[in-house]
C-alpha atoms as a PDB file:
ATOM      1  CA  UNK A   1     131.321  47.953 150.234  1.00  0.00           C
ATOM      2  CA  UNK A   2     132.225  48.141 153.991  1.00  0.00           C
ATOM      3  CA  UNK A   3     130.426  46.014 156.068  1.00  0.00           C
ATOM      4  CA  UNK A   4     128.263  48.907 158.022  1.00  0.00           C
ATOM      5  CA  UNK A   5     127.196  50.137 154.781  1.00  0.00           C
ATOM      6  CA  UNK A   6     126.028  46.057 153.804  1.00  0.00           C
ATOM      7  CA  UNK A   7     124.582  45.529 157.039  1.00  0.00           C
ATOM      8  CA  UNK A   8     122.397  49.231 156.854  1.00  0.00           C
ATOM      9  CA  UNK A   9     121.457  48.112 153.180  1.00  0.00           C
ATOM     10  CA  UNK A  10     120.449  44.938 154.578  1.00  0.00           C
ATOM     11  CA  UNK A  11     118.873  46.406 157.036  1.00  0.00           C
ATOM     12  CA  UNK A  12     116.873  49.089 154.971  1.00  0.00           C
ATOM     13  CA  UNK A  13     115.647  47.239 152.895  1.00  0.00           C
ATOM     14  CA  UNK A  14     113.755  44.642 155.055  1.00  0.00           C
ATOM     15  CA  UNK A  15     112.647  47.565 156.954  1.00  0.00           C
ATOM     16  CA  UNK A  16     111.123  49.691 153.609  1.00  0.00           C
ATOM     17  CA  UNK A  17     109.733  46.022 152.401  1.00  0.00           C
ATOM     18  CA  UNK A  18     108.056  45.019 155.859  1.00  0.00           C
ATOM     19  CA  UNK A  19     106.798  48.686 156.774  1.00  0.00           C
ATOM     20  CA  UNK A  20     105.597  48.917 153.253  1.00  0.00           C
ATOM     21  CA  UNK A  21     103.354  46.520 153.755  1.00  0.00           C
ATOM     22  CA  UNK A  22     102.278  47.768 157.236  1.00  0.00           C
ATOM     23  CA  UNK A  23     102.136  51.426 156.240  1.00  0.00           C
ATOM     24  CA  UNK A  24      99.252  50.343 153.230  1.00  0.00           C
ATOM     25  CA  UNK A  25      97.776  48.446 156.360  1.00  0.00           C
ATOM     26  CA  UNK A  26      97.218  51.117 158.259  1.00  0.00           C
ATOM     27  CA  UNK A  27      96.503  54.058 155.717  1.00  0.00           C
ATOM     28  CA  UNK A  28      93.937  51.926 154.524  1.00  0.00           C
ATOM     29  CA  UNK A  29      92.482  51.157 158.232  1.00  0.00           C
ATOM     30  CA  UNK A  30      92.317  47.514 157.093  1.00  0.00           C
ATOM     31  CA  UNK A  31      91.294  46.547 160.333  1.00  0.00           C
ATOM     32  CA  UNK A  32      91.188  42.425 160.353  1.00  0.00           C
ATOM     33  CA  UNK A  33      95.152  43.216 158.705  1.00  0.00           C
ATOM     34  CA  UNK A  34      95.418  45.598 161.908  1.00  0.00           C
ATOM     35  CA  UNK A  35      94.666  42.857 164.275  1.00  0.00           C
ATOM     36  CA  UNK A  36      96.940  40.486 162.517  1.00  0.00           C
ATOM     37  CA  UNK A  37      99.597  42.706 162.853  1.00  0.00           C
ATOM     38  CA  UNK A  38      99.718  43.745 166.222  1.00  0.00           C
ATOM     39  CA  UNK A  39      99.111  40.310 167.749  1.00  0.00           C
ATOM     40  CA  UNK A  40     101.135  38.468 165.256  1.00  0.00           C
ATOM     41  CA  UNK A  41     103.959  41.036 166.283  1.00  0.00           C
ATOM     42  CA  UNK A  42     102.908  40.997 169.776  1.00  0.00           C
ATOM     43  CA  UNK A  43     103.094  37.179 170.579  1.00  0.00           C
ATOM     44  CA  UNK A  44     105.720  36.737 168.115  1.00  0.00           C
ATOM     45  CA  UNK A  45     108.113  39.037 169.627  1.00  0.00           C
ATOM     46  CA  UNK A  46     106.672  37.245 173.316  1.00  0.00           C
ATOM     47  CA  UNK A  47     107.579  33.870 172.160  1.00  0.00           C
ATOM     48  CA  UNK A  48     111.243  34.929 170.938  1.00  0.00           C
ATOM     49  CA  UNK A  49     111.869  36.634 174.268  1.00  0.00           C
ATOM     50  CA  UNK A  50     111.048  33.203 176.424  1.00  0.00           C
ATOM     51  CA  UNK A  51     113.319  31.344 173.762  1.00  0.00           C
ATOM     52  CA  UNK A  52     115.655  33.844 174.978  1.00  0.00           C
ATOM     53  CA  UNK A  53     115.416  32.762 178.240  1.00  0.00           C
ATOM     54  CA  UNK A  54     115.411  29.185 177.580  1.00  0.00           C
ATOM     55  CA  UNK A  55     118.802  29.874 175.874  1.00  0.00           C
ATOM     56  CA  UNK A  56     120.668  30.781 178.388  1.00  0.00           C
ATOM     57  CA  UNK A  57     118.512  28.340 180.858  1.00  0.00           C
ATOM     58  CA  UNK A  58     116.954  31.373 182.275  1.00  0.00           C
ATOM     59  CA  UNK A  59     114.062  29.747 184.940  1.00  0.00           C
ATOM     60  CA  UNK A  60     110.742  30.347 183.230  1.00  0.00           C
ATOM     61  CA  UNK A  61     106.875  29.242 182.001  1.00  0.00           C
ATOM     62  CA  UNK A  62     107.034  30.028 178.530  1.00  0.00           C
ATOM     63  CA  UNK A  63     103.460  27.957 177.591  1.00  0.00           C
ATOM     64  CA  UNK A  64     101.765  30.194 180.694  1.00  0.00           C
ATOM     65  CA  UNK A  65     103.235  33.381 179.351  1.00  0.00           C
ATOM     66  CA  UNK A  66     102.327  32.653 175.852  1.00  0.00           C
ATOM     67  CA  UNK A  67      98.840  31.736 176.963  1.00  0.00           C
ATOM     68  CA  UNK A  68      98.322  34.837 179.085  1.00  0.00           C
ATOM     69  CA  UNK A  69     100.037  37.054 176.719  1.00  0.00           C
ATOM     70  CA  UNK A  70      97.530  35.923 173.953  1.00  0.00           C
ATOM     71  CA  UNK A  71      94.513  36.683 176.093  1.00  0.00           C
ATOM     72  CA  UNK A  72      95.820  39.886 177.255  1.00  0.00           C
ATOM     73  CA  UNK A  73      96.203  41.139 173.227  1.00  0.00           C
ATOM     74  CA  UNK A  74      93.735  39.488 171.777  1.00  0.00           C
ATOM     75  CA  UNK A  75      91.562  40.680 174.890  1.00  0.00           C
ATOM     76  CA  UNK A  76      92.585  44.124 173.895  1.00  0.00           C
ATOM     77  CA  UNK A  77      91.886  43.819 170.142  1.00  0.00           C
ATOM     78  CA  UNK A  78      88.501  42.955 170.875  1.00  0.00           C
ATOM     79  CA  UNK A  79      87.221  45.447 173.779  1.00  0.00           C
ATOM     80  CA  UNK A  80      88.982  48.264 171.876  1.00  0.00           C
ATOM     81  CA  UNK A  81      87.285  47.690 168.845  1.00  0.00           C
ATOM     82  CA  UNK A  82      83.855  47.149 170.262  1.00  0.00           C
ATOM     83  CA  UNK A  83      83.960  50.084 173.737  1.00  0.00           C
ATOM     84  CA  UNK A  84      86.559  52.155 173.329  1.00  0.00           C
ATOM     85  CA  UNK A  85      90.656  53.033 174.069  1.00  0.00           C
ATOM     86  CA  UNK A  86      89.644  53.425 178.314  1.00  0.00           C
ATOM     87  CA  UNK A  87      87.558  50.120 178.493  1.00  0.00           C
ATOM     88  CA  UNK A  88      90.768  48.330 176.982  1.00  0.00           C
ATOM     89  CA  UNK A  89      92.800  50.037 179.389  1.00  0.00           C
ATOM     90  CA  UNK A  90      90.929  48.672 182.146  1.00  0.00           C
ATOM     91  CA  UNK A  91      90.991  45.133 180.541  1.00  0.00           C
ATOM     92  CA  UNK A  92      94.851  45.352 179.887  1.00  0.00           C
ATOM     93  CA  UNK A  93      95.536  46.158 183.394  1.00  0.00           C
ATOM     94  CA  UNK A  94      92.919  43.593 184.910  1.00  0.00           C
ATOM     95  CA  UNK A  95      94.708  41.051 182.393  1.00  0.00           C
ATOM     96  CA  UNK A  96      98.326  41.618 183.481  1.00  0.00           C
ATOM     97  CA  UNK A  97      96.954  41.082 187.355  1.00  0.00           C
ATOM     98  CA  UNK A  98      95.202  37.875 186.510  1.00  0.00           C
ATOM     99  CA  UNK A  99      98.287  36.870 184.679  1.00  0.00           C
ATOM    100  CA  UNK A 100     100.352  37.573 187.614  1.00  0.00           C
ATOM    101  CA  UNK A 101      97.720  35.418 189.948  1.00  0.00           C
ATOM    102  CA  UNK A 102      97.972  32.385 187.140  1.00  0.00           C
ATOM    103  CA  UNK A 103     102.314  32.847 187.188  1.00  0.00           C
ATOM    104  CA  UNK A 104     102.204  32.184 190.815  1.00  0.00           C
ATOM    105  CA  UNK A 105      99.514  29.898 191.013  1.00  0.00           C
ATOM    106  CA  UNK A 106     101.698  27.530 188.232  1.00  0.00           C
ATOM    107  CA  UNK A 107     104.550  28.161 190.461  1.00  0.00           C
ATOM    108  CA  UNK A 108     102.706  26.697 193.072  1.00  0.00           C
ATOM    109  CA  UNK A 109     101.804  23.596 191.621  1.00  0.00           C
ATOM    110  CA  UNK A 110     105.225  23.396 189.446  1.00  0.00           C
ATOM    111  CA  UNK A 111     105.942  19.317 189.655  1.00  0.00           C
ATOM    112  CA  UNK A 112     109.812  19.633 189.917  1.00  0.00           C
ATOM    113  CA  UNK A 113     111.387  21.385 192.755  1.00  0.00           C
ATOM    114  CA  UNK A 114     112.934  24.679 191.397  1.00  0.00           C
ATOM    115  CA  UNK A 115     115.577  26.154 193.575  1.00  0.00           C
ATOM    116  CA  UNK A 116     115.104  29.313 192.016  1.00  0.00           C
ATOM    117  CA  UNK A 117     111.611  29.766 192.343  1.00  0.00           C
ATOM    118  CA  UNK A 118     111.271  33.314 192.264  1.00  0.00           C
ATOM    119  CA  UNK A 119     113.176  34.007 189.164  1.00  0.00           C
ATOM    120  CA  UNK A 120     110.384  31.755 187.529  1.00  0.00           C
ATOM    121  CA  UNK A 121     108.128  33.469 188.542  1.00  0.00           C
ATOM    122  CA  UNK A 122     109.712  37.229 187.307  1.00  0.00           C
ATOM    123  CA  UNK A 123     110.990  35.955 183.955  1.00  0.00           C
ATOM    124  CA  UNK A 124     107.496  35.107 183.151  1.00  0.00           C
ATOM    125  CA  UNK A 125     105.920  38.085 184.682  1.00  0.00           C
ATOM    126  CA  UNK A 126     109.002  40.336 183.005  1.00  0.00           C
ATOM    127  CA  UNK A 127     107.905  38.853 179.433  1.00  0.00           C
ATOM    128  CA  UNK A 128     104.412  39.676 180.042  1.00  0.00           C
ATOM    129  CA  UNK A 129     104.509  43.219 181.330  1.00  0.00           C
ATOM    130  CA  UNK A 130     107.574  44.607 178.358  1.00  0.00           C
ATOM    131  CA  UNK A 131     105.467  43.412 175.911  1.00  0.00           C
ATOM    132  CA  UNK A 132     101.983  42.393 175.193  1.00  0.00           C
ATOM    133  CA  UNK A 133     100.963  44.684 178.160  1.00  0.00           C
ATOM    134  CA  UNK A 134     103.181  47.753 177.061  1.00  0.00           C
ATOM    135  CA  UNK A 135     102.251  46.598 173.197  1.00  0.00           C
ATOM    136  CA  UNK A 136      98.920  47.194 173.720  1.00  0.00           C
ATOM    137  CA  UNK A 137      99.323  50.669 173.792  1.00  0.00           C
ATOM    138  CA  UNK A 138      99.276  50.590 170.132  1.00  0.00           C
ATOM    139  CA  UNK A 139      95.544  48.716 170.225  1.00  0.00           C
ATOM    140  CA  UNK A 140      94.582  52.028 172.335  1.00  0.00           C
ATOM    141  CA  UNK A 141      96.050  54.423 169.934  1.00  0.00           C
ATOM    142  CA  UNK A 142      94.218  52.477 166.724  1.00  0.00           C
ATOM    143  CA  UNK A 143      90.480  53.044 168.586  1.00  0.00           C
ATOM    144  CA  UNK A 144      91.576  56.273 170.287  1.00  0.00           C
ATOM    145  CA  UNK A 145      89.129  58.202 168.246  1.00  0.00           C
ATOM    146  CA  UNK A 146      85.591  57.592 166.953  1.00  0.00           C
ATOM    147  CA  UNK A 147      84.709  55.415 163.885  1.00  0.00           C
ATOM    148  CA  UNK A 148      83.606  57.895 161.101  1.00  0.00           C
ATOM    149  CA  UNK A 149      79.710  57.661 159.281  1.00  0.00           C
ATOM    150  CA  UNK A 150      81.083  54.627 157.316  1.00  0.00           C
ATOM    151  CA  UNK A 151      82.376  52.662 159.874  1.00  0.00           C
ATOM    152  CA  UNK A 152      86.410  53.122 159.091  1.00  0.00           C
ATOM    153  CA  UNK A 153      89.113  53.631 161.566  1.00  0.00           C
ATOM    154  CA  UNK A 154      90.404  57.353 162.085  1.00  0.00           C
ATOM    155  CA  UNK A 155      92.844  56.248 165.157  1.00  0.00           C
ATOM    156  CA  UNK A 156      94.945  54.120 162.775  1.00  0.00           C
ATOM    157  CA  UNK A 157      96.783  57.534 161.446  1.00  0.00           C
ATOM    158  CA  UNK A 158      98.524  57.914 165.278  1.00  0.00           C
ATOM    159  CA  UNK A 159      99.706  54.395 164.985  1.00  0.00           C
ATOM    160  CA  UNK A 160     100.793  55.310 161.801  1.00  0.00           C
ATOM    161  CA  UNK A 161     102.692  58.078 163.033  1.00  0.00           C
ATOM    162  CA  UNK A 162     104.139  56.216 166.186  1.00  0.00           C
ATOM    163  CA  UNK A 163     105.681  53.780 164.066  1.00  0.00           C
ATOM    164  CA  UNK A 164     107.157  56.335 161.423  1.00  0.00           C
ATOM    165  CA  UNK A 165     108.772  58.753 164.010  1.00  0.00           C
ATOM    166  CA  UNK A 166     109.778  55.984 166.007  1.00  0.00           C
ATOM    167  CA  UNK A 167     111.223  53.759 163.185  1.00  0.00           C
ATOM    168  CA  UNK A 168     113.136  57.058 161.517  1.00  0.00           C
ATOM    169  CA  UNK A 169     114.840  57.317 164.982  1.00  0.00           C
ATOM    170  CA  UNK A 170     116.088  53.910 164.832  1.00  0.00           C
ATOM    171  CA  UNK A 171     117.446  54.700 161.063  1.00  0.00           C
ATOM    172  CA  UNK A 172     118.773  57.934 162.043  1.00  0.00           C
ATOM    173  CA  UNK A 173     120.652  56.722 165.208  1.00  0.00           C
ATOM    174  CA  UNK A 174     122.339  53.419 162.691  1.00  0.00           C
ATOM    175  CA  UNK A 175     123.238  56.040 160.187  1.00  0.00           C
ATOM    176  CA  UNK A 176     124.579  58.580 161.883  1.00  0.00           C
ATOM    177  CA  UNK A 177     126.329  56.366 163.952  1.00  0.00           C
ATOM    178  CA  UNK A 178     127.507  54.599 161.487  1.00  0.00           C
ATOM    179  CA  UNK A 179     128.862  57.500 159.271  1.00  0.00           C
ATOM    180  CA  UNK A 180     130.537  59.733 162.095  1.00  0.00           C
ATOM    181  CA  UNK A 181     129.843  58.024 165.456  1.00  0.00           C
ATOM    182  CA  UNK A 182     133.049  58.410 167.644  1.00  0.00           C
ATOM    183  CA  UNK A 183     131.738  58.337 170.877  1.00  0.00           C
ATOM    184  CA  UNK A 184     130.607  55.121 172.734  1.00  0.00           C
ATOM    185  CA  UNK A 185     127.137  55.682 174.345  1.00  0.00           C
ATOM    186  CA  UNK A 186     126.760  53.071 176.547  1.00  0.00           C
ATOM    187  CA  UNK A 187     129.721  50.512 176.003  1.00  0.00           C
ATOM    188  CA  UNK A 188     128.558  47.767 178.729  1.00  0.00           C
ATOM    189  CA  UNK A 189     125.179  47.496 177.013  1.00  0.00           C
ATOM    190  CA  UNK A 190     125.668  48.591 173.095  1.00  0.00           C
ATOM    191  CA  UNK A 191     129.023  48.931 172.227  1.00  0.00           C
ATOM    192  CA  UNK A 192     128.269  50.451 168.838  1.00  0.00           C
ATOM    193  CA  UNK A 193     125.705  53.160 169.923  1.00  0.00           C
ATOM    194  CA  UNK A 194     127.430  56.204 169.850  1.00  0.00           C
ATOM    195  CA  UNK A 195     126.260  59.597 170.994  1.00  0.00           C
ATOM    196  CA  UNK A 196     126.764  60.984 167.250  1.00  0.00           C
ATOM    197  CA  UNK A 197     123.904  58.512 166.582  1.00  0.00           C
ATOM    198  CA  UNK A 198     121.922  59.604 169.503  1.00  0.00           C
ATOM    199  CA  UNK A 199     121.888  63.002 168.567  1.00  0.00           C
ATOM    200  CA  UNK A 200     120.841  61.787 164.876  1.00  0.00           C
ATOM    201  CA  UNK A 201     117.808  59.682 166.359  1.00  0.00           C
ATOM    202  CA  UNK A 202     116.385  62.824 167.999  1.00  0.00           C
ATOM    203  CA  UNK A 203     116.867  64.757 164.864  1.00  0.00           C
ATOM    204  CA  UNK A 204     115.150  62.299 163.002  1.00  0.00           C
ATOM    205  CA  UNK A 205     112.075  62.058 164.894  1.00  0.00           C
ATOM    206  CA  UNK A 206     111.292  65.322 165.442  1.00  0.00           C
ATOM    207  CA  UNK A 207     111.888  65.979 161.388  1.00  0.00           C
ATOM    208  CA  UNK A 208     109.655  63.049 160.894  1.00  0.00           C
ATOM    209  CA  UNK A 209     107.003  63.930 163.669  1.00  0.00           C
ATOM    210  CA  UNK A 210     106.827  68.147 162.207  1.00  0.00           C
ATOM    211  CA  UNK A 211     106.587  66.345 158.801  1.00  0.00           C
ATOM    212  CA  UNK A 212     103.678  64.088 159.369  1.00  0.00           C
ATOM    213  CA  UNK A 213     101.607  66.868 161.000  1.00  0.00           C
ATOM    214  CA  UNK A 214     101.818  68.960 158.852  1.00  0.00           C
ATOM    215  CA  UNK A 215     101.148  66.217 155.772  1.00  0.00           C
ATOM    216  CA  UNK A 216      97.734  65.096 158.221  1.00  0.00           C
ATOM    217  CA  UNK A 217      96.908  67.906 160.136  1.00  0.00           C
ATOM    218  CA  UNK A 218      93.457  66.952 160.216  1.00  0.00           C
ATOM    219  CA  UNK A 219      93.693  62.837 160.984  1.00  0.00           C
ATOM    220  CA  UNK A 220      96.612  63.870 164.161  1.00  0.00           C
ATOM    221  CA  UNK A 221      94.360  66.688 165.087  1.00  0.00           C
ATOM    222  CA  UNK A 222      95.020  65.661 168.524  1.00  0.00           C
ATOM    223  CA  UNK A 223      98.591  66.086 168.358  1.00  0.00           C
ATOM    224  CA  UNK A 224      97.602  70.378 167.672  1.00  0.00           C
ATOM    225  CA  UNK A 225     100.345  72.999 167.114  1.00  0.00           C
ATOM    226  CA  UNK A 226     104.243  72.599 165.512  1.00  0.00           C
ATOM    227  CA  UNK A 227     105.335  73.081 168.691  1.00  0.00           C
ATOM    228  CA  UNK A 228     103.337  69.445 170.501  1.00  0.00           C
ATOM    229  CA  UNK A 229     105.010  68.137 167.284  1.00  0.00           C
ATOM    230  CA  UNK A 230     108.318  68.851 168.556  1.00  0.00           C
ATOM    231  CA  UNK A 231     107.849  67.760 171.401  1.00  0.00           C
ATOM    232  CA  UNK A 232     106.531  64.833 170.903  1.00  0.00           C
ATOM    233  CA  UNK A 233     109.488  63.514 168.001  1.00  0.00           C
ATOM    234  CA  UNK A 234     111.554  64.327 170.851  1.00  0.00           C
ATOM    235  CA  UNK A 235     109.955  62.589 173.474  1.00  0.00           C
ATOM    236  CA  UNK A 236     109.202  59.439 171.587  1.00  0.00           C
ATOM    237  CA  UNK A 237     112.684  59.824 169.316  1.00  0.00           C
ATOM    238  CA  UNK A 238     114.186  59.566 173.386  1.00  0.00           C
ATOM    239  CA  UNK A 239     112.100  56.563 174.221  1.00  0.00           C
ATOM    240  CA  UNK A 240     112.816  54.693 170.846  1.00  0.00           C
ATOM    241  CA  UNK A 241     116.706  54.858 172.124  1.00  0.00           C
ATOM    242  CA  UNK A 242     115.969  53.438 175.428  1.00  0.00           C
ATOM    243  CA  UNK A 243     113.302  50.867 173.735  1.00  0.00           C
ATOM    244  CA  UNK A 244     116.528  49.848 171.588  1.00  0.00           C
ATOM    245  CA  UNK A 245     118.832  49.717 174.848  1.00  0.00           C
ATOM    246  CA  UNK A 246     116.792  47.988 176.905  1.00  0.00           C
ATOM    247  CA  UNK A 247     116.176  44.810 174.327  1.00  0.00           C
ATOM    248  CA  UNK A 248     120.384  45.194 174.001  1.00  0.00           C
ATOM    249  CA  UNK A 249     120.280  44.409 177.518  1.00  0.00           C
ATOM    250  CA  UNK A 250     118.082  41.562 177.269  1.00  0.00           C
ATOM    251  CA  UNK A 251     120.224  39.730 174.236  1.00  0.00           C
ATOM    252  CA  UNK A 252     123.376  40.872 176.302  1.00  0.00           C
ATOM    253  CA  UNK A 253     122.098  39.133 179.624  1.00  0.00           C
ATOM    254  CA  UNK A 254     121.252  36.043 177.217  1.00  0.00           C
ATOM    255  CA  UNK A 255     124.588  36.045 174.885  1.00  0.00           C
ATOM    256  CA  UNK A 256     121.810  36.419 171.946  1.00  0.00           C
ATOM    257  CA  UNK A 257     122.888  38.839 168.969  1.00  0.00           C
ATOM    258  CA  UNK A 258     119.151  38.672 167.675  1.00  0.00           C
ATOM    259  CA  UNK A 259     116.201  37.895 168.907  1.00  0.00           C
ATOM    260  CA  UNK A 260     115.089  36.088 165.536  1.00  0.00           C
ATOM    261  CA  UNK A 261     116.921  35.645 162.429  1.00  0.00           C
ATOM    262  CA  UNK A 262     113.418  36.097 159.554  1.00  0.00           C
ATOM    263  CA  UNK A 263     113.976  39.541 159.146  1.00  0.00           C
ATOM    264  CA  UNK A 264     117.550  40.144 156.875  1.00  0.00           C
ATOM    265  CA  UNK A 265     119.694  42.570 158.869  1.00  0.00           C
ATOM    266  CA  UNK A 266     116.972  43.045 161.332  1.00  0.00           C
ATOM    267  CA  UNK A 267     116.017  40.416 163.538  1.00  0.00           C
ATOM    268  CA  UNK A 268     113.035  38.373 164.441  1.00  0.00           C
ATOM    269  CA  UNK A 269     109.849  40.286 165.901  1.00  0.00           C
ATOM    270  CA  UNK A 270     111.318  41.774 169.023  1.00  0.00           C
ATOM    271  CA  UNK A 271     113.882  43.104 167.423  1.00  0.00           C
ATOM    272  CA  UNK A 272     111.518  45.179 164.963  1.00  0.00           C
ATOM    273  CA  UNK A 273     108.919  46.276 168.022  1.00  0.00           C
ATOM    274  CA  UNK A 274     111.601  46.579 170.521  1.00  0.00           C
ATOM    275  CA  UNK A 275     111.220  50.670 170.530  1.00  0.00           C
ATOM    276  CA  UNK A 276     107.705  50.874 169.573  1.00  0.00           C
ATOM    277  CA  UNK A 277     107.213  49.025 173.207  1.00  0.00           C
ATOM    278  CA  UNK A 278     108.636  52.486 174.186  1.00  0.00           C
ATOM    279  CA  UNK A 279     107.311  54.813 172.649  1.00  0.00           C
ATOM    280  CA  UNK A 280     103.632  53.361 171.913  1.00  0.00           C
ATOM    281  CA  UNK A 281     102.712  53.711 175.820  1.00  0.00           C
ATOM    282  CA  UNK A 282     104.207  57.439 175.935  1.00  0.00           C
ATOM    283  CA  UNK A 283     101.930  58.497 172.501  1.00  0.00           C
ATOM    284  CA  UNK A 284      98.969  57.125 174.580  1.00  0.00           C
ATOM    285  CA  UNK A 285      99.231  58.776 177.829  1.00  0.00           C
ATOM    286  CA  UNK A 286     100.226  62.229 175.921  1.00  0.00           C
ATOM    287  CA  UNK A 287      96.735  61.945 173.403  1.00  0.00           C
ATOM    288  CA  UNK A 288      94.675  60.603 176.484  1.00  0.00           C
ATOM    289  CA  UNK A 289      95.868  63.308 178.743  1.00  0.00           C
ATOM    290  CA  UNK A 290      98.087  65.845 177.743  1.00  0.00           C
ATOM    291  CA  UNK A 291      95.622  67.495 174.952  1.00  0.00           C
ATOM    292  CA  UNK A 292      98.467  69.057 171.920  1.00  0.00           C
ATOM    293  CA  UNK A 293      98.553  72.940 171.821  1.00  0.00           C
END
């Protein structure tokens, strides 16, 4: 067995085991199992990204970060479930500016003399903004519509559906790739990306996305016709490739091959929610504001 077909294997089957258990999450609209999995995800995939840093002695405040990047999700969590998708906008928003305040304010007061003082200060900031505050996005997608008479979730089927089409990109792009990938993508960053696998991501998600609307036309009513299904695998299959690149250029700049090691052939936390940091803040904007037709 070659070793791209061991590592996809790998690979595959952490991903069916782990989504397994998140797909009867959110079907079910467990909601206390919804919380624990976006902010265990969330600050999980935060913490691995400041070890990161601290790696490759990267100048940051990882206890500040964590602290702010906890209030800013958990923050979320809780307004969304008790006003609404637009009041946790606000507070996600006010959150990241507060944070910002507290980064430089712990700067400020830092005991040792940095001499690089403003790299600190963007490290932390950096961690904060790619991904509790773009995470979040999937806390406004699980309250984006109404409770129904009995008090269960309805929003939980787009999160659903974010992280099928986005995670059938990422398998698309590895297999294809993998199987007739010739040319490099984007060597500097991802030497193994190829655009064969590109090409197989979009495919992918827009299968996936066409499929799932018309399985649940009813619960991703707001997604409306074939055609804002289309559209929409092909937007967020896009975003889950540059979701991927950009965490490739994070463990690239840091001489880290993953961000974690818990997850067989996968990675730690960031490396599972690295394209869903994409794509969750796209879905959003698009149901908020661009209604499907």
């Amino acid at each position: 067995m070659g070793s791209a077909l061991q590592t996809f294997l790998a690979r595959f089957l952490s991903s069916a085991t782990l989504w397994g258990i998140c797909s009867a999450v959110l079907y079910w609209a467990y909601e206390p199992g919804l919380w624990l999995l976006v902010a265990g995800l969330v600050l999980g995939g935060l913490r691995e990204f400041y070890t990161m840093l601290a790696a490759d002695s990267f100048p940051h405040f990882p206890r500040t970060g964590l602290a702010a990047g906890a209030t800013l999700i958990l923050g979320a969590l809780a307004i969304g479930a008790t006003r609404g998708p637009d009041q946790a906008f606000v507070f996600e928003s006010a959150a990241l500016l507060l944070s910002a305040l507290l980064v430089f304010t712990r700067q400020i007061f830092h005991r040792n003399a940095d001499t690089l003082p403003l790299s600190a200060i963007g490290y932390t900031l950096l961690g904060l903004v790619y991904i509790p505050y773009l995470g979040a996005n999937t806390v406004n997608l699980i309250y984006l519509t109404p409770k129904n008479a009995d008090g269960h979730l309805t929003g939980h089927f787009y999160l659903l559906y974010l992280a099928a089409v986005t995670k059938m990109s990422d398998c698309g792009a590895y297999l294809t790739g993998s199987l007739i990938g010739k040319h490099p993508m984007i060597p500097r960053i991802s030497p193994k990306k190829t655009w064969e696998g590109f090409f197989g991501a979009l495919g992918h998600s827009i299968l996936t996305s066409v499929i799932l609307v018309r399985i649940f036309p009813s619960q991703l009513g707001l997604i409306g016709s074939m055609a804002s299904a289309v559209i929409l695998g092909l937007v967020l299959g896009f975003a889950a490739v540059l979701g991927d690149l950009a965490e490739s250029l994070l463990k690239r700049s840091t001489h880290i091959k993953d961000s974690g090691h818990f997850l067989p052939g996968i990675g730690g936390a960031l490396d599972l929610i690295d394209s869903l940091l994409f794509t969750a803040p796209l879905l959003y904007l698009y149901l908020r504001y661009a209604p499907g037709f």
